[in-house]
Protein backbone atom coordinates (compact mmCIF):
# COMPACT_ATOMS: atom_id res chain seq x y z
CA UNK A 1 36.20 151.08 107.24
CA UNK A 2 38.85 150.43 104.99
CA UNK A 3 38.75 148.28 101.59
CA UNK A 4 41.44 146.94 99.42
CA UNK A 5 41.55 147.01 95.76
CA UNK A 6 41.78 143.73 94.34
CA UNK A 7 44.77 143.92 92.23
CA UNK A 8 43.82 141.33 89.43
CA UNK A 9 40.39 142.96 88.91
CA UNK A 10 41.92 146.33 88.47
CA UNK A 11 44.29 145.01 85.45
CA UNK A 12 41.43 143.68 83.68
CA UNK A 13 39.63 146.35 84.33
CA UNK A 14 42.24 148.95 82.84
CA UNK A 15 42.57 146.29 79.89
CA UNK A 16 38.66 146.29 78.95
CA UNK A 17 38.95 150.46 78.83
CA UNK A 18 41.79 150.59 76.45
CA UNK A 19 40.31 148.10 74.11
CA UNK A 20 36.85 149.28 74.16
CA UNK A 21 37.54 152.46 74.13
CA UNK A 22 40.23 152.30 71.00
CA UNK A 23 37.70 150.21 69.41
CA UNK A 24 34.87 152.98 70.06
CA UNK A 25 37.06 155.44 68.71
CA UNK A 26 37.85 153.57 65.26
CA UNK A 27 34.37 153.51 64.89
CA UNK A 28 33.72 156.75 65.67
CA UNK A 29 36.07 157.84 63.38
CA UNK A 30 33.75 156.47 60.50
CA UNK A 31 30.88 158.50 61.54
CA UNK A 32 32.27 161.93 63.04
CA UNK A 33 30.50 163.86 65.17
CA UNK A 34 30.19 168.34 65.32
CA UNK A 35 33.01 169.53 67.70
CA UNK A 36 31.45 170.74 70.57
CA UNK A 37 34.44 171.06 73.33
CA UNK A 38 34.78 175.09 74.63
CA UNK A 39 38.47 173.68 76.28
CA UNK A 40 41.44 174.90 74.16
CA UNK A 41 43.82 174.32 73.19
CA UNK A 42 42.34 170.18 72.40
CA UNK A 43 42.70 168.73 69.26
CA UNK A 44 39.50 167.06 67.84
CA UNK A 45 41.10 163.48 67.98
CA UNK A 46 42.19 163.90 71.69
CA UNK A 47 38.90 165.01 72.52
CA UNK A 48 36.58 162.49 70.48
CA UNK A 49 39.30 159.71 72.16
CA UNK A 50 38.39 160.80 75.62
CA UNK A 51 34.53 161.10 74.77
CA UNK A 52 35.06 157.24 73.95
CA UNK A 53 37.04 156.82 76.99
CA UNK A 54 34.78 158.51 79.20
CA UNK A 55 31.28 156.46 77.50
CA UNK A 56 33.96 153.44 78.12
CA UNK A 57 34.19 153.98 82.03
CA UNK A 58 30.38 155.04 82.11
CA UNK A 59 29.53 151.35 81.13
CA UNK A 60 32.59 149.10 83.02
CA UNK A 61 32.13 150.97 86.31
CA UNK A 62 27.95 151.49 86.58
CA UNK A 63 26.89 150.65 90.13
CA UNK A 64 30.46 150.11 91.42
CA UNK A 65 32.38 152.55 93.90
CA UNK A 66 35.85 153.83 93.97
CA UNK A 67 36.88 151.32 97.10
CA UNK A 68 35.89 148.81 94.62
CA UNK A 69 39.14 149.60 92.67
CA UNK A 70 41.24 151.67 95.11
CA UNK A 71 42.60 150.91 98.56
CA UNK A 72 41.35 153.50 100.66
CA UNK A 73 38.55 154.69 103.67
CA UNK A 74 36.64 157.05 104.85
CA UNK A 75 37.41 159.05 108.05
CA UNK A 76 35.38 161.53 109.79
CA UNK A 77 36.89 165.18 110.38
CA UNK A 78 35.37 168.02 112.03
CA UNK A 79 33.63 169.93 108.59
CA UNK A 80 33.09 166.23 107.38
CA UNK A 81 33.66 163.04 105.49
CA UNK A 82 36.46 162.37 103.65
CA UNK A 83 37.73 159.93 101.37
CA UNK A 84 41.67 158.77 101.20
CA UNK A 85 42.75 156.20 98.58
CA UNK A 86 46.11 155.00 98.25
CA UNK A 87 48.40 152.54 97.04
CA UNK A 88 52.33 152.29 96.71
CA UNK A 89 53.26 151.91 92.74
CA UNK A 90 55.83 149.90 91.34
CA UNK A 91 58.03 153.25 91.51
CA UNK A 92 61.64 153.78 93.24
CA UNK A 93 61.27 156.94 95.17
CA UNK A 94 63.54 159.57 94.69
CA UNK A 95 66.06 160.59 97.32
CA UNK A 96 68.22 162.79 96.77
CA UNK A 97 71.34 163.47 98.47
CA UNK A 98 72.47 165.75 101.39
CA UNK A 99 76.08 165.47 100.52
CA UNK A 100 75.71 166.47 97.06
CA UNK A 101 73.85 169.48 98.44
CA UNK A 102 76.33 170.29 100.95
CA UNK A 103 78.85 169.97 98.01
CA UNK A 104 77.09 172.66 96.04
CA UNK A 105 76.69 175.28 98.89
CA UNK A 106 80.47 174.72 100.27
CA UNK A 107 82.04 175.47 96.47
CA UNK A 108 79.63 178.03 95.66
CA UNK A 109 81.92 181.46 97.50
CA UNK A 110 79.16 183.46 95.48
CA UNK A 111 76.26 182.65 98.37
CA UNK A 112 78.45 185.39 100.45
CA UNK A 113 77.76 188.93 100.25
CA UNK A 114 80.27 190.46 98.52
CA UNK A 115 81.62 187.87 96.51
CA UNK A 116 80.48 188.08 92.57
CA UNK A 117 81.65 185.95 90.01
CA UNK A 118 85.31 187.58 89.38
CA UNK A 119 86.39 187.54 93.04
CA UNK A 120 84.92 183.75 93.49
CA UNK A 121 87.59 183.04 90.68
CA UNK A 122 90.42 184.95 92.35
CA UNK A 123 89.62 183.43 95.70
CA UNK A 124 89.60 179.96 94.01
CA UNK A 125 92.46 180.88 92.30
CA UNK A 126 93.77 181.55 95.71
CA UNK A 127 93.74 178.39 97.51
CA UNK A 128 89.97 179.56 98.84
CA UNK A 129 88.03 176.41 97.03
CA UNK A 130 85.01 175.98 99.43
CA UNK A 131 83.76 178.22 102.30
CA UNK A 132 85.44 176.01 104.80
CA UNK A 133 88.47 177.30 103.46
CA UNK A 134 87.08 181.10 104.18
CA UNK A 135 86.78 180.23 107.66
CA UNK A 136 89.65 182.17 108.94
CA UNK A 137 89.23 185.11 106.16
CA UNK A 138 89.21 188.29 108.41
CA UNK A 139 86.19 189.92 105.69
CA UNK A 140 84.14 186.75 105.27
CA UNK A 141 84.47 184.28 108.49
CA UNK A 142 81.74 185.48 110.10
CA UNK A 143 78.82 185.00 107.00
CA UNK A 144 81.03 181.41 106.20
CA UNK A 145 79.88 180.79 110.15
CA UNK A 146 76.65 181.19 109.80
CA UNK A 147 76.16 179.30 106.42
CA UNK A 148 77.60 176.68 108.02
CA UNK A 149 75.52 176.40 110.91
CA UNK A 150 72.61 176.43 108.72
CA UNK A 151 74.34 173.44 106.38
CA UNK A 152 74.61 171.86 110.17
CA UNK A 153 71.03 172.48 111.46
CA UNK A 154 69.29 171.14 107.56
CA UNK A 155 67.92 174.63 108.19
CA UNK A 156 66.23 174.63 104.53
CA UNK A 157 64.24 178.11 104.90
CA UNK A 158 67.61 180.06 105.72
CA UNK A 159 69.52 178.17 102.78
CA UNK A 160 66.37 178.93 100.28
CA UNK A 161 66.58 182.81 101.27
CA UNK A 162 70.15 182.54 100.67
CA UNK A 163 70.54 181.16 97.63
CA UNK A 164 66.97 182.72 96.13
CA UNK A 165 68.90 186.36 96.79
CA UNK A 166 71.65 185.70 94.65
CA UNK A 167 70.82 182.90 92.19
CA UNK A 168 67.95 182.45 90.21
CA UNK A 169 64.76 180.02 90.47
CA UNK A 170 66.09 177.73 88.13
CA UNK A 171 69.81 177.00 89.02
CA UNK A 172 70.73 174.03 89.85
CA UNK A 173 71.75 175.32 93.39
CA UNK A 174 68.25 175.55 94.25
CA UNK A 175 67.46 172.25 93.35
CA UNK A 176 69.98 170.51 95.27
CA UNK A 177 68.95 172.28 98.55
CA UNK A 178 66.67 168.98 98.11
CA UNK A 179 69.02 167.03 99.70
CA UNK A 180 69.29 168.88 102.93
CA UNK A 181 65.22 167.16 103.72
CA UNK A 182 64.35 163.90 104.73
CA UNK A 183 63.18 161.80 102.49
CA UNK A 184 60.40 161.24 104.61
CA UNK A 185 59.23 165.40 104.78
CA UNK A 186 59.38 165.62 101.08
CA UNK A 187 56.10 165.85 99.41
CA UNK A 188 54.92 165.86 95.72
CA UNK A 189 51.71 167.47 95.82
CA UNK A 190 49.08 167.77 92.45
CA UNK A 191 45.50 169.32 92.33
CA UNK A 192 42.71 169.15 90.18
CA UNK A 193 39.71 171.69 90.30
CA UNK A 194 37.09 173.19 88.06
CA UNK A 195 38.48 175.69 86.48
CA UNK A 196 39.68 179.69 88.12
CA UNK A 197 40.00 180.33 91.82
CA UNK A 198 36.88 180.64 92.02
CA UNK A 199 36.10 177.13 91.41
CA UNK A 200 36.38 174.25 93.41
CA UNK A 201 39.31 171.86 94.22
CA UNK A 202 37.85 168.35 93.34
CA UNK A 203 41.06 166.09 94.15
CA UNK A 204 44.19 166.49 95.90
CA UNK A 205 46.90 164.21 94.98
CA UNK A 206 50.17 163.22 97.27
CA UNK A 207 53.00 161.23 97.57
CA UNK A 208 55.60 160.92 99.85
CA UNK A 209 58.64 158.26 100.25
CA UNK A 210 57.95 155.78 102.94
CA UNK A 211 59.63 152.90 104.07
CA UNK A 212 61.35 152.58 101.04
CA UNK A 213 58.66 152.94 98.55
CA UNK A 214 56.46 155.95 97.48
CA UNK A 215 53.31 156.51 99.25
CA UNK A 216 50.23 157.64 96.44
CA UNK A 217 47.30 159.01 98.09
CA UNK A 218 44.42 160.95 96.78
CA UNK A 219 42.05 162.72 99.15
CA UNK A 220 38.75 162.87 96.86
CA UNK A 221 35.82 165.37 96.80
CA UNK A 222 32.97 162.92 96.10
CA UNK A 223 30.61 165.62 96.10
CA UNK A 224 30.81 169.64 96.05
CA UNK A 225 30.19 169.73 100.09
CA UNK A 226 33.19 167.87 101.00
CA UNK A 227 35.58 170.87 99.58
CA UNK A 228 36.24 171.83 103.01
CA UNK A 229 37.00 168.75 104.80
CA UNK A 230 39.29 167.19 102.32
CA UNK A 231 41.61 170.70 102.34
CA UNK A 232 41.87 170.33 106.35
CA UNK A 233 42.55 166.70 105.57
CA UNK A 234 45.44 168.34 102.92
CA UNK A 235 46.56 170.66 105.90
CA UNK A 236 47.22 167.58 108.38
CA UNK A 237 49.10 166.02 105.95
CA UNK A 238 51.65 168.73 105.30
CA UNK A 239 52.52 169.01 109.14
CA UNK A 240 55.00 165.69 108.41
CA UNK A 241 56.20 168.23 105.56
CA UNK A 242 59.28 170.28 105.05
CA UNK A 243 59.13 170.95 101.32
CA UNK A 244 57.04 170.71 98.53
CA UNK A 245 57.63 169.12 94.96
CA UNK A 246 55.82 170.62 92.32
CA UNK A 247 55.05 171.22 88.71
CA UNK A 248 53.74 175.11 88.17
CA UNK A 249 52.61 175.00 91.64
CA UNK A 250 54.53 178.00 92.31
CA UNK A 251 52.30 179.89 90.01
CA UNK A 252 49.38 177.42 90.04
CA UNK A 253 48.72 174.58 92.75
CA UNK A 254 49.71 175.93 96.05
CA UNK A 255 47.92 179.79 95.45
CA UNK A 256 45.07 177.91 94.42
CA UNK A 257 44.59 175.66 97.80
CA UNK A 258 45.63 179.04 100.09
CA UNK A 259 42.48 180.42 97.68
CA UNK A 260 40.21 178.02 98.50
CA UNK A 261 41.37 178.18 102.34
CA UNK A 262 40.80 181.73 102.38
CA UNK A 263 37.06 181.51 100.71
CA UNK A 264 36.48 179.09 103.84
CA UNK A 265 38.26 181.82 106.29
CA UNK A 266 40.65 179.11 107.57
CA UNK A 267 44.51 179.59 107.91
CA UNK A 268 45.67 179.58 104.18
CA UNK A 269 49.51 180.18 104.23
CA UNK A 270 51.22 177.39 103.20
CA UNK A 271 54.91 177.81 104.39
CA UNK A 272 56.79 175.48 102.92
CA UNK A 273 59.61 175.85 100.40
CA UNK A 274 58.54 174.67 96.91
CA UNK A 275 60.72 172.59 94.74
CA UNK A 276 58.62 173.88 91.01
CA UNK A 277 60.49 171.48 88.76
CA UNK A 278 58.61 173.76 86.03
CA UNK A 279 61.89 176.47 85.81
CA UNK A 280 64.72 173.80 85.87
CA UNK A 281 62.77 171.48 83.12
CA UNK A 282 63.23 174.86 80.90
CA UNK A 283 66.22 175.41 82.16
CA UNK A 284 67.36 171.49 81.12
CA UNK A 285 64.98 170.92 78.08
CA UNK A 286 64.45 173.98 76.19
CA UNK A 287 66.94 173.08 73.53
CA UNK A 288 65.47 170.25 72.67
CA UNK A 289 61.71 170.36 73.42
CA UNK A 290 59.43 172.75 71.76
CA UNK A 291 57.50 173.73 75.26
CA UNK A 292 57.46 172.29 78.21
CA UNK A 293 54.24 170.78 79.33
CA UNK A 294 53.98 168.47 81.43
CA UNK A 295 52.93 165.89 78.47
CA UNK A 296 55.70 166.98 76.46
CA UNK A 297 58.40 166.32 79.05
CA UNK A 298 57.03 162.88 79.65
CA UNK A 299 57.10 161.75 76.55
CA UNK A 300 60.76 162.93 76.27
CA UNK A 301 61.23 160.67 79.38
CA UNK A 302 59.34 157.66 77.61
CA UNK A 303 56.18 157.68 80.15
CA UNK A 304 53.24 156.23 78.91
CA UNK A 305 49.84 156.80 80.53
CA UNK A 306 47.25 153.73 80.80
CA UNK A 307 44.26 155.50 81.44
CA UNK A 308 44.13 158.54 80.53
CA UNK A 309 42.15 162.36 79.59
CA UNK A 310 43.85 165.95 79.15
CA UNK A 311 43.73 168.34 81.65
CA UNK A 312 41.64 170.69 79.86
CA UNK A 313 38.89 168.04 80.26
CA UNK A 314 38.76 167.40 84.14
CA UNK A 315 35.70 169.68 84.77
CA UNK A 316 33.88 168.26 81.30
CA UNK A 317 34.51 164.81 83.24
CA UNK A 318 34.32 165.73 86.67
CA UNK A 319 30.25 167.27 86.11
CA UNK A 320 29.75 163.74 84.22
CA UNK A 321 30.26 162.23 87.19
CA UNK A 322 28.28 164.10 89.55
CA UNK A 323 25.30 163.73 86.47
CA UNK A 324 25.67 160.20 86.15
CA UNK A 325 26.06 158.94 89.77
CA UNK A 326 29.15 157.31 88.30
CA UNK A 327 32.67 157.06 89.50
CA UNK A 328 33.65 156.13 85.61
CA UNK A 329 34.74 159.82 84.74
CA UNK A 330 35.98 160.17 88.33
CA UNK A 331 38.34 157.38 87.51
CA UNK A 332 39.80 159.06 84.63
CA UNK A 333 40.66 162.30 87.04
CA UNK A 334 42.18 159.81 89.42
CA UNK A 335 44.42 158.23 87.34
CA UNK A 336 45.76 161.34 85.15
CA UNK A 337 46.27 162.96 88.53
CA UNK A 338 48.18 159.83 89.78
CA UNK A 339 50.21 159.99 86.98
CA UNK A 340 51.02 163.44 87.19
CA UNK A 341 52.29 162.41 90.76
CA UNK A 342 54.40 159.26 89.18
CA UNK A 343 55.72 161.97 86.46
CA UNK A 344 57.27 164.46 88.96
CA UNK A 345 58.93 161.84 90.59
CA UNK A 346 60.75 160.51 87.37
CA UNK A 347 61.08 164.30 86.46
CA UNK A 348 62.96 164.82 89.59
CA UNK A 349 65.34 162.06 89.02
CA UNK A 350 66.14 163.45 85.43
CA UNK A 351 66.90 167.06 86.81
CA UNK A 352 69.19 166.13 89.65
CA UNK A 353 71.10 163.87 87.20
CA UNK A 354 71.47 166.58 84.44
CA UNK A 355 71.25 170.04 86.54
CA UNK A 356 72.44 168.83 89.74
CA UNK A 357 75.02 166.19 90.13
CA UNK A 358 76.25 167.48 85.77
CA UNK A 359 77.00 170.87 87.57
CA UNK A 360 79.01 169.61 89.96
């Protein structure tokens, strides 16, 4: 069955938590409370703020469900229930260009074996600007063939090899082989779980362009059990996929979910290329930001979060829930994952301005 969110009710809603919960957190600043958080690093005033936020939630959303705010249903899979929300934010997606990605393979000579830095200038130098112009070389005419085939076919995994043996992770050439996907087989993909590998995954958070806008769903694990059905739910919805967008889900996200797909004995390689933004926002922002978390880039970007808790505190909120028999805390997750999602998007869009379409 599937329910829609009332739109109104959720604005009022989201207004209620952000004034109770700032006004439960000036009080509480006149009677602190012992520091009793084991997540580091989390600064006492971020974590008495979401201990109001969370006792906020508790109260606005008792006896409610999660299709009471979310659009969303429940379908039935083979291991299980499980629950999809989505909705489609008031967010452009991101498309990036093929042409500006064909532009960076043609001029880069480099991608050919053989071919360093000094002969790329000579050849240049030469009258040999782009590997079209290579196409009658007797040494190189038969690699510039097969490049181009590739640029022909969007053949993404032999482009990724190609550039990945010669260039580093975070050039801007890797980036722009973005543009040789559809917009439609791109997906930004998110997870939140309960701590080590070990653990379990307790949301998975997507979104994809469609139609014109950008697609948010979450695929929730309302209870320990449904683990399993909600990651085959994940692996349907990466056969539309041809790439990943990610942030430290190189090192993080996607080893993770092949993890958990292993502990379950299903099939847990995930062969898609994956677009980390986390090496080109060091390779764009590490003059001017003093790390680069995820909260710290956003705020360079001017994103603000409504509702809000830091990532260290997921598990603290997610075992709340599952306490309480209330969504309140699961809320929270939903809504810091969603704006993780929102983040890469707009994180993206800054990178191929300043890395990709800058280098050209």
């Amino acid at each position: 069955m599937i329910h829609k969110m009332p739109g109104r009710g959720w604005e009022e809603l989201v207004r209620r938590v952000q004034e109770e919960t700032a006004r439960r957190y000036r009080e509480n600043l006149l009677r602190p409370r012992p520091f009793h958080s084991v997540w580091a690093p989390l600064t006492v005033s971020a974590y008495e703020e979401a201990h109001q936020l969370k006792n906020t939630l508790l109260q606005e959303c008792a006896g409610r469900s999660l299709l009471d705010f979310y659009s969303g249903e429940v379908h039935t899979t083979e291991y299980g229930p499980v629950l999809s929300l989505w909705e489609t934010p008031p967010i452009k997606p991101f498309i990036p260009e093929r042409e500006v990605g064909e532009a960076w393979i043609m001029q880069t000579l480099r991608l050919l074996h053989g071919i360093g830095k000094a002969t790329e200038a000579r050849l240049k130098l030469s009258g040999y600007v782009t590997l079209r112009d290579l196409l009658f070389h007797p040494r190189w005419a038969w690699q510039v063939e097969r490049i181009l085939e590739a640029v022909e076919r969007r053949d993404l995994h032999t482009l990724n090899h190609l550039v990945a043996r010669w260039f580093p992770v975070s050039h801007p050439i890797a980036l722009a082989l973005l543009g040789f996907v559809k917009p439609e087989e791109i997906v930004f993909l998110d997870i939140e779980t309960l701590g080590l590998y070990t653990e379990a995954v307790i949301l998975i958070g997507l979104a994809y362009p469609q139609n014109g806008v950008l697609l948010v769903k979450h695929l929730v694990v309302r209870e320990i059990a449904e683990e399993l059905p909600v990651l085959v739910a994940l692996l349907k919805e990466l056969q539309r996929a041809k790439a990943l967008v990610t942030y430290n889900g190189r090192a993080f996200d996607v080893n993770f979910i092949q993890a958990r797909l292993r502990y379950y004995d299903l099939p847990h390689k995930i062969d898609l290329p994956n677009f980390d933004l986390l090496p080109f926002t060091r390779r764009c922002f590490r003059e001017s930001l003093p790390n680069c978390r995820l909260e710290t880039v956003e705020k360079a970007i001017s994103v603000e979060r409504t509702i809000n808790i830091p990532s260290a505190l997921v598990p603290e909120f997610y075992m709340e829930y599952l306490r309480e028999k209330n969504v309140g805390p699961l809320v929270a997750i939903i809504e810091h994952n969603r704006q993780d999602l929102l983040s890469l998007v707009l994180i993206l869009r800054k990178l191929w301005e300043e890395l990709v379409m800058r280098g050209l």
